[in-house]
C-alpha atoms as a PDB file:
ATOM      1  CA  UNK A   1       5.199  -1.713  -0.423  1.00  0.00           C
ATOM      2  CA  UNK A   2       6.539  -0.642  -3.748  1.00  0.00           C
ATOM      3  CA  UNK A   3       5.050  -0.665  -7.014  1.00  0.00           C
ATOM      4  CA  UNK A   4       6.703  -2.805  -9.495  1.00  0.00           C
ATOM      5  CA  UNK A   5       4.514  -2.777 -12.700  1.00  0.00           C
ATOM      6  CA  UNK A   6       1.824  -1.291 -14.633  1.00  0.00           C
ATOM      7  CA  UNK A   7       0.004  -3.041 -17.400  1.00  0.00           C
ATOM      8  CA  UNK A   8      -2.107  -1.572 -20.002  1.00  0.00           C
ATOM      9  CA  UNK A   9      -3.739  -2.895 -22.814  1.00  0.00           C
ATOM     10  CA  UNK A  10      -2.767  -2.650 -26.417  1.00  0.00           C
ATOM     11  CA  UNK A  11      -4.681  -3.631 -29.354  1.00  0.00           C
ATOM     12  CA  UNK A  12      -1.525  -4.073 -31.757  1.00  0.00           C
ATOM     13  CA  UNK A  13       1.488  -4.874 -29.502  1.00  0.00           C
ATOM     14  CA  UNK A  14       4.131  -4.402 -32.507  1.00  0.00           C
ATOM     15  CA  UNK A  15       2.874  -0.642 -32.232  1.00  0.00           C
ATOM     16  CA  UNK A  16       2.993  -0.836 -28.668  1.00  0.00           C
ATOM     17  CA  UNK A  17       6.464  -1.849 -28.787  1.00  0.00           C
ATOM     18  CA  UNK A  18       8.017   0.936 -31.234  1.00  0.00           C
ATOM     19  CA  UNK A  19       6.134   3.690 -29.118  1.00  0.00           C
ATOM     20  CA  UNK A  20       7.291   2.911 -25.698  1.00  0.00           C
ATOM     21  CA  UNK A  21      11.185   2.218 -26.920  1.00  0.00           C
ATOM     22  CA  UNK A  22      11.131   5.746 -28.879  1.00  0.00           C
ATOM     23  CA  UNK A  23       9.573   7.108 -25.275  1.00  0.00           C
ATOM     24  CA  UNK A  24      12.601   5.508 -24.097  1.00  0.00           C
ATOM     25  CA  UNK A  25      11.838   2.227 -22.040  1.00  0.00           C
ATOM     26  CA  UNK A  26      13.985  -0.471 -22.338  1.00  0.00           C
ATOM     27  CA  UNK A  27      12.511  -3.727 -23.411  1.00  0.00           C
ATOM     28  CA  UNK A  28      12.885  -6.720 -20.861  1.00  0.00           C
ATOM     29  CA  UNK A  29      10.046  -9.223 -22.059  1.00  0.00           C
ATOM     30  CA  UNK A  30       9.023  -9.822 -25.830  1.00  0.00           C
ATOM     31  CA  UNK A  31       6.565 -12.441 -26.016  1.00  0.00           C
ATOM     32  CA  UNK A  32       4.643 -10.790 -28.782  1.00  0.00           C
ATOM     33  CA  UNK A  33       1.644 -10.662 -29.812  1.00  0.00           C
ATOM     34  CA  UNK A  34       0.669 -11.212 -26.493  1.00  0.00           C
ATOM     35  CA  UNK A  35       2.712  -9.230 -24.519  1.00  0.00           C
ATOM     36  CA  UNK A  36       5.604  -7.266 -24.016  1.00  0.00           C
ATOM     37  CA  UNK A  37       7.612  -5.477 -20.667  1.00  0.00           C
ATOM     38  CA  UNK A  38      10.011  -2.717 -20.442  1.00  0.00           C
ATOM     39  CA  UNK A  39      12.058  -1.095 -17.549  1.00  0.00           C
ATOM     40  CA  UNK A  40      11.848   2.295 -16.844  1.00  0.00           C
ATOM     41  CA  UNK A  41      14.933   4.600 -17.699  1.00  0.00           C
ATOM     42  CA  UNK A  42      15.205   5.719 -14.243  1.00  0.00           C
ATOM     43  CA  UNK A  43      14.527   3.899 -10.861  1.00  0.00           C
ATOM     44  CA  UNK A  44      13.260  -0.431 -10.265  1.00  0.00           C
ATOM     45  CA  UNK A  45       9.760   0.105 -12.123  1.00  0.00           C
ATOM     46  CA  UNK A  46       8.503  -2.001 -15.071  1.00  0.00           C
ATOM     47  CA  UNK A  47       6.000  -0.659 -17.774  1.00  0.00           C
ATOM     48  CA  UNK A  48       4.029  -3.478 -19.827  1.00  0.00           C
ATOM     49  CA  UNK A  49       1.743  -3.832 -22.396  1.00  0.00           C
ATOM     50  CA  UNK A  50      -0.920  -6.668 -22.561  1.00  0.00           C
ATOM     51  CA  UNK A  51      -2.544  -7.404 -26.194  1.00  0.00           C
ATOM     52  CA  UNK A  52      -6.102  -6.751 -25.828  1.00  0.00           C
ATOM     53  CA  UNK A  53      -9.009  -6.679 -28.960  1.00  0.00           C
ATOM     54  CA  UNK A  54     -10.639  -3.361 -27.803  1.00  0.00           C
ATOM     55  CA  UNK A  55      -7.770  -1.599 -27.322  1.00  0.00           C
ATOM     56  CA  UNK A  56      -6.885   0.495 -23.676  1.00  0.00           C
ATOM     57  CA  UNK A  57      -8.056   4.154 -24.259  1.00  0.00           C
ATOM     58  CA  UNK A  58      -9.246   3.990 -20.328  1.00  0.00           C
ATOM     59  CA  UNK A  59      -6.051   4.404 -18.698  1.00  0.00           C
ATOM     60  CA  UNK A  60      -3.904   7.844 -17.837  1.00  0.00           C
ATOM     61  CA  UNK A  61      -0.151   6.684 -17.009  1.00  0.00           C
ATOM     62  CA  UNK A  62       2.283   9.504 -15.932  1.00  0.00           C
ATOM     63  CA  UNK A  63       6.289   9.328 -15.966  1.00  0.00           C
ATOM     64  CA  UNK A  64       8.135  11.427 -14.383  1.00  0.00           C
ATOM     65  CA  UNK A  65      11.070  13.420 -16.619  1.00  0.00           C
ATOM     66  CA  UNK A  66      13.731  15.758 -14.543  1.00  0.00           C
ATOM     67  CA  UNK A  67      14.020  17.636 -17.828  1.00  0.00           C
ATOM     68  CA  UNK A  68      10.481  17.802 -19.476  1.00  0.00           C
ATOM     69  CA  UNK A  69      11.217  20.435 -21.923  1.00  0.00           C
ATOM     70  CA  UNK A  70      14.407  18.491 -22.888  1.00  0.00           C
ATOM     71  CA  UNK A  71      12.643  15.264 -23.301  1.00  0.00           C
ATOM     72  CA  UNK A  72       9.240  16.474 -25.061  1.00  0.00           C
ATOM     73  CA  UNK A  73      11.605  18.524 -27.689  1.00  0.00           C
ATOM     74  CA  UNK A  74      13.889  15.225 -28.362  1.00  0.00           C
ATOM     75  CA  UNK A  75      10.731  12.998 -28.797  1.00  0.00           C
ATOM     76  CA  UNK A  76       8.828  15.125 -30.795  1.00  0.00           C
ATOM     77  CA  UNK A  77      11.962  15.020 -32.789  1.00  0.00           C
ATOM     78  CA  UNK A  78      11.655  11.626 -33.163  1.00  0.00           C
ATOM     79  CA  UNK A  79       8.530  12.159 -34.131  1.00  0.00           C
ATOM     80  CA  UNK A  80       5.835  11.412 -31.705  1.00  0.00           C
ATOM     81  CA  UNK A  81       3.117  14.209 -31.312  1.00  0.00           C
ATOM     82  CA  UNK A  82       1.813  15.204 -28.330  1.00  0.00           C
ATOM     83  CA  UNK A  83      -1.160  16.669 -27.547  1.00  0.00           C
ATOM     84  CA  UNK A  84      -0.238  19.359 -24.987  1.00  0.00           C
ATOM     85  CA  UNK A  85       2.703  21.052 -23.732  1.00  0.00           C
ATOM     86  CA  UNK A  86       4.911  21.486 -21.865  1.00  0.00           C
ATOM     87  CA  UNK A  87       2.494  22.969 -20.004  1.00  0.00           C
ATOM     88  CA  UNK A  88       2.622  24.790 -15.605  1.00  0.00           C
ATOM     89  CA  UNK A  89      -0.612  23.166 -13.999  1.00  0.00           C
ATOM     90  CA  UNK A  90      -2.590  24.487 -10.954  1.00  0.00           C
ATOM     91  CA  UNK A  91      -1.595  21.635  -9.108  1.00  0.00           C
ATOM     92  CA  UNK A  92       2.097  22.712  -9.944  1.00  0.00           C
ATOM     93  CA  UNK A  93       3.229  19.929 -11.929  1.00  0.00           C
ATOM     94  CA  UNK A  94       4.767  21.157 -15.079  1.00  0.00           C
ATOM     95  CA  UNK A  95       3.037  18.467 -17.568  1.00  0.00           C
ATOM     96  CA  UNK A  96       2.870  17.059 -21.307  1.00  0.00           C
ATOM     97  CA  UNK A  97       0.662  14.916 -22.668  1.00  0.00           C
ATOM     98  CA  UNK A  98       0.129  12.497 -25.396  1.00  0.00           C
ATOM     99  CA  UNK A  99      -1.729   9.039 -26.469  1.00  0.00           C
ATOM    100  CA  UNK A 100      -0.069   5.801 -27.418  1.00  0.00           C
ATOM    101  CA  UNK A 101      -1.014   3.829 -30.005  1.00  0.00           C
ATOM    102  CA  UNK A 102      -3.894   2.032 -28.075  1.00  0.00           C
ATOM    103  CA  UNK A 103      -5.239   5.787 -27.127  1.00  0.00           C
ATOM    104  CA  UNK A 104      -4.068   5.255 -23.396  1.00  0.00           C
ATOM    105  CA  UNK A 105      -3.052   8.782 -22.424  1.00  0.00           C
ATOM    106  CA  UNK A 106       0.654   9.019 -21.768  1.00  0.00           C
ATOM    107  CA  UNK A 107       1.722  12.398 -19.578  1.00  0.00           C
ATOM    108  CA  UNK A 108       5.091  12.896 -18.827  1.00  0.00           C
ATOM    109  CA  UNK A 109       5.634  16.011 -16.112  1.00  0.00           C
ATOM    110  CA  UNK A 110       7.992  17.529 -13.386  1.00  0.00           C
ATOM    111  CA  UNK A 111       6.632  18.179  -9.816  1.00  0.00           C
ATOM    112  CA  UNK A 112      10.012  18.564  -7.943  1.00  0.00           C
ATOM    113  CA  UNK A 113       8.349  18.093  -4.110  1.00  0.00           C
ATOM    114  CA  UNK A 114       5.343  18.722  -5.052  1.00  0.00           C
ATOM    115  CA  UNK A 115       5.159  15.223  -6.097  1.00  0.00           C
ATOM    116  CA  UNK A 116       4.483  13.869  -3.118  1.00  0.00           C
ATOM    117  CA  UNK A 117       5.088  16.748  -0.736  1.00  0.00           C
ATOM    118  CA  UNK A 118       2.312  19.621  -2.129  1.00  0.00           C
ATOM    119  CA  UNK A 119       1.654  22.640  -0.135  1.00  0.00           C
ATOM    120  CA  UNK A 120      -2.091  20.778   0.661  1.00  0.00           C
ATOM    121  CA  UNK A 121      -0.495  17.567   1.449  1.00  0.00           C
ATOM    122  CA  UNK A 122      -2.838  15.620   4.178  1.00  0.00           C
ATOM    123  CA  UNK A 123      -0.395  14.400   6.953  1.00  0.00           C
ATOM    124  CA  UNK A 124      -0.256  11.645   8.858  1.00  0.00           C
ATOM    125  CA  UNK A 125      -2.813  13.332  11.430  1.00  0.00           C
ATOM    126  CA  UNK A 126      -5.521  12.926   8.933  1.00  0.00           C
ATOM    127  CA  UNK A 127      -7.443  14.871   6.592  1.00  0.00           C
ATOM    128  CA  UNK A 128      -8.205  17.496   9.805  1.00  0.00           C
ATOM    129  CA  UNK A 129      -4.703  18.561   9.717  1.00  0.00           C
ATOM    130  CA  UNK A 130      -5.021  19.929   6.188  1.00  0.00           C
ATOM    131  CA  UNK A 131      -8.311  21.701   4.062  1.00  0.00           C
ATOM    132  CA  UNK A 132      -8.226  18.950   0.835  1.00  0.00           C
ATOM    133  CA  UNK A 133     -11.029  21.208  -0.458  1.00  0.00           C
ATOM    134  CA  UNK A 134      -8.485  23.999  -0.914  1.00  0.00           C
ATOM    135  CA  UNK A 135      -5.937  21.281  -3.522  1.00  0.00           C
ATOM    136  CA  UNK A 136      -6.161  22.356  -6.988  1.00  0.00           C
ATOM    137  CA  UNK A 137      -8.249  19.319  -8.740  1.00  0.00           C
ATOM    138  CA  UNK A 138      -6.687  17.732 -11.956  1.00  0.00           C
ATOM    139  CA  UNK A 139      -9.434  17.715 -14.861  1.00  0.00           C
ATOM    140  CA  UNK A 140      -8.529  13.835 -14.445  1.00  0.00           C
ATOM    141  CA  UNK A 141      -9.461  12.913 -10.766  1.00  0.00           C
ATOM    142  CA  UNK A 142     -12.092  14.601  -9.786  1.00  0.00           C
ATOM    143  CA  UNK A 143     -12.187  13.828  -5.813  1.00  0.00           C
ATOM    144  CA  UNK A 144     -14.824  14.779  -3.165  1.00  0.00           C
ATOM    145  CA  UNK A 145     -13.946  17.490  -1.111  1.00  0.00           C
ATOM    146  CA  UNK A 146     -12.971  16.716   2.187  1.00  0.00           C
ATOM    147  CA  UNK A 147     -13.786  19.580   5.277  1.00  0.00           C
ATOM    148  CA  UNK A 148     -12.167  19.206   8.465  1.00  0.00           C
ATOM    149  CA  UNK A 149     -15.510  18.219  11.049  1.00  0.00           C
END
């Protein structure tokens, strides 16, 4: 299974659509004021934005740059503000953050192998095979921890 596409809502699509393109998506789908798609820079995955009245706000979306510092100096060139960073985490992602125009919060980061390969990575054996309750937690995803029995 791969993911294809995420879709968040967006209270003023034309807003939508300037933010994302300076973020550096490419647009694929313009059926404004309804809706909109872009491809991602790098990789097969698709980004979209789906006009809603309330707005998103509820949503945390995180895009991976090989050269955060690079890309968070360029864009803030360009003039979006962000609202942290670049920034090491606990969790050992290297991270930035900042909101889109329908307040859904937009962090772009580096993890290298910790992205999918951390140091308290559960394998295949099951949660036994690793402590979970020794993982950093994100401020964002606050899990149960998980003990070996």
């Amino acid at each position: 299974m791969r993911l294809n596409q995420v879709t968040v809502t967006m209270p003023d699509l034309d807003a939508g659509w300037n933010f994302y393109c300076v973020l550096g998506l490419r647009p694929v789908v313009d059926a404004r004021p309804r809706y909109a798609r872009f491809a991602c820079p790098d990789g097969d995955s698709t980004f979209s934005l789906h006009q809603g009245e309330n707005g998103g706000g509820g949503t945390t979306v995180y895009f991976e740059c090989e050269r955060l510092d690079e890309t968070v100096g360029r864009l803030s060139e360009a003039g979006l503000r962000f609202v942290s960073g670049p920034e090491d985490k606990s969790w050992l992602w290297r991270e930035a953050e900042l909101l889109d125009p329908g307040g859904n919060r937009i962090i772009l980061y580096f993890a290298g192998s910790n992205r999918v390969d951390p140091p308290w990575r559960v394998d295949q054996g099951g949660p036994s095979e690793t402590r979970v309750s020794e993982a950093p937690q994100s401020p964002l995803f606050r899990s149960p921890r998980i003990e070996p029995e």
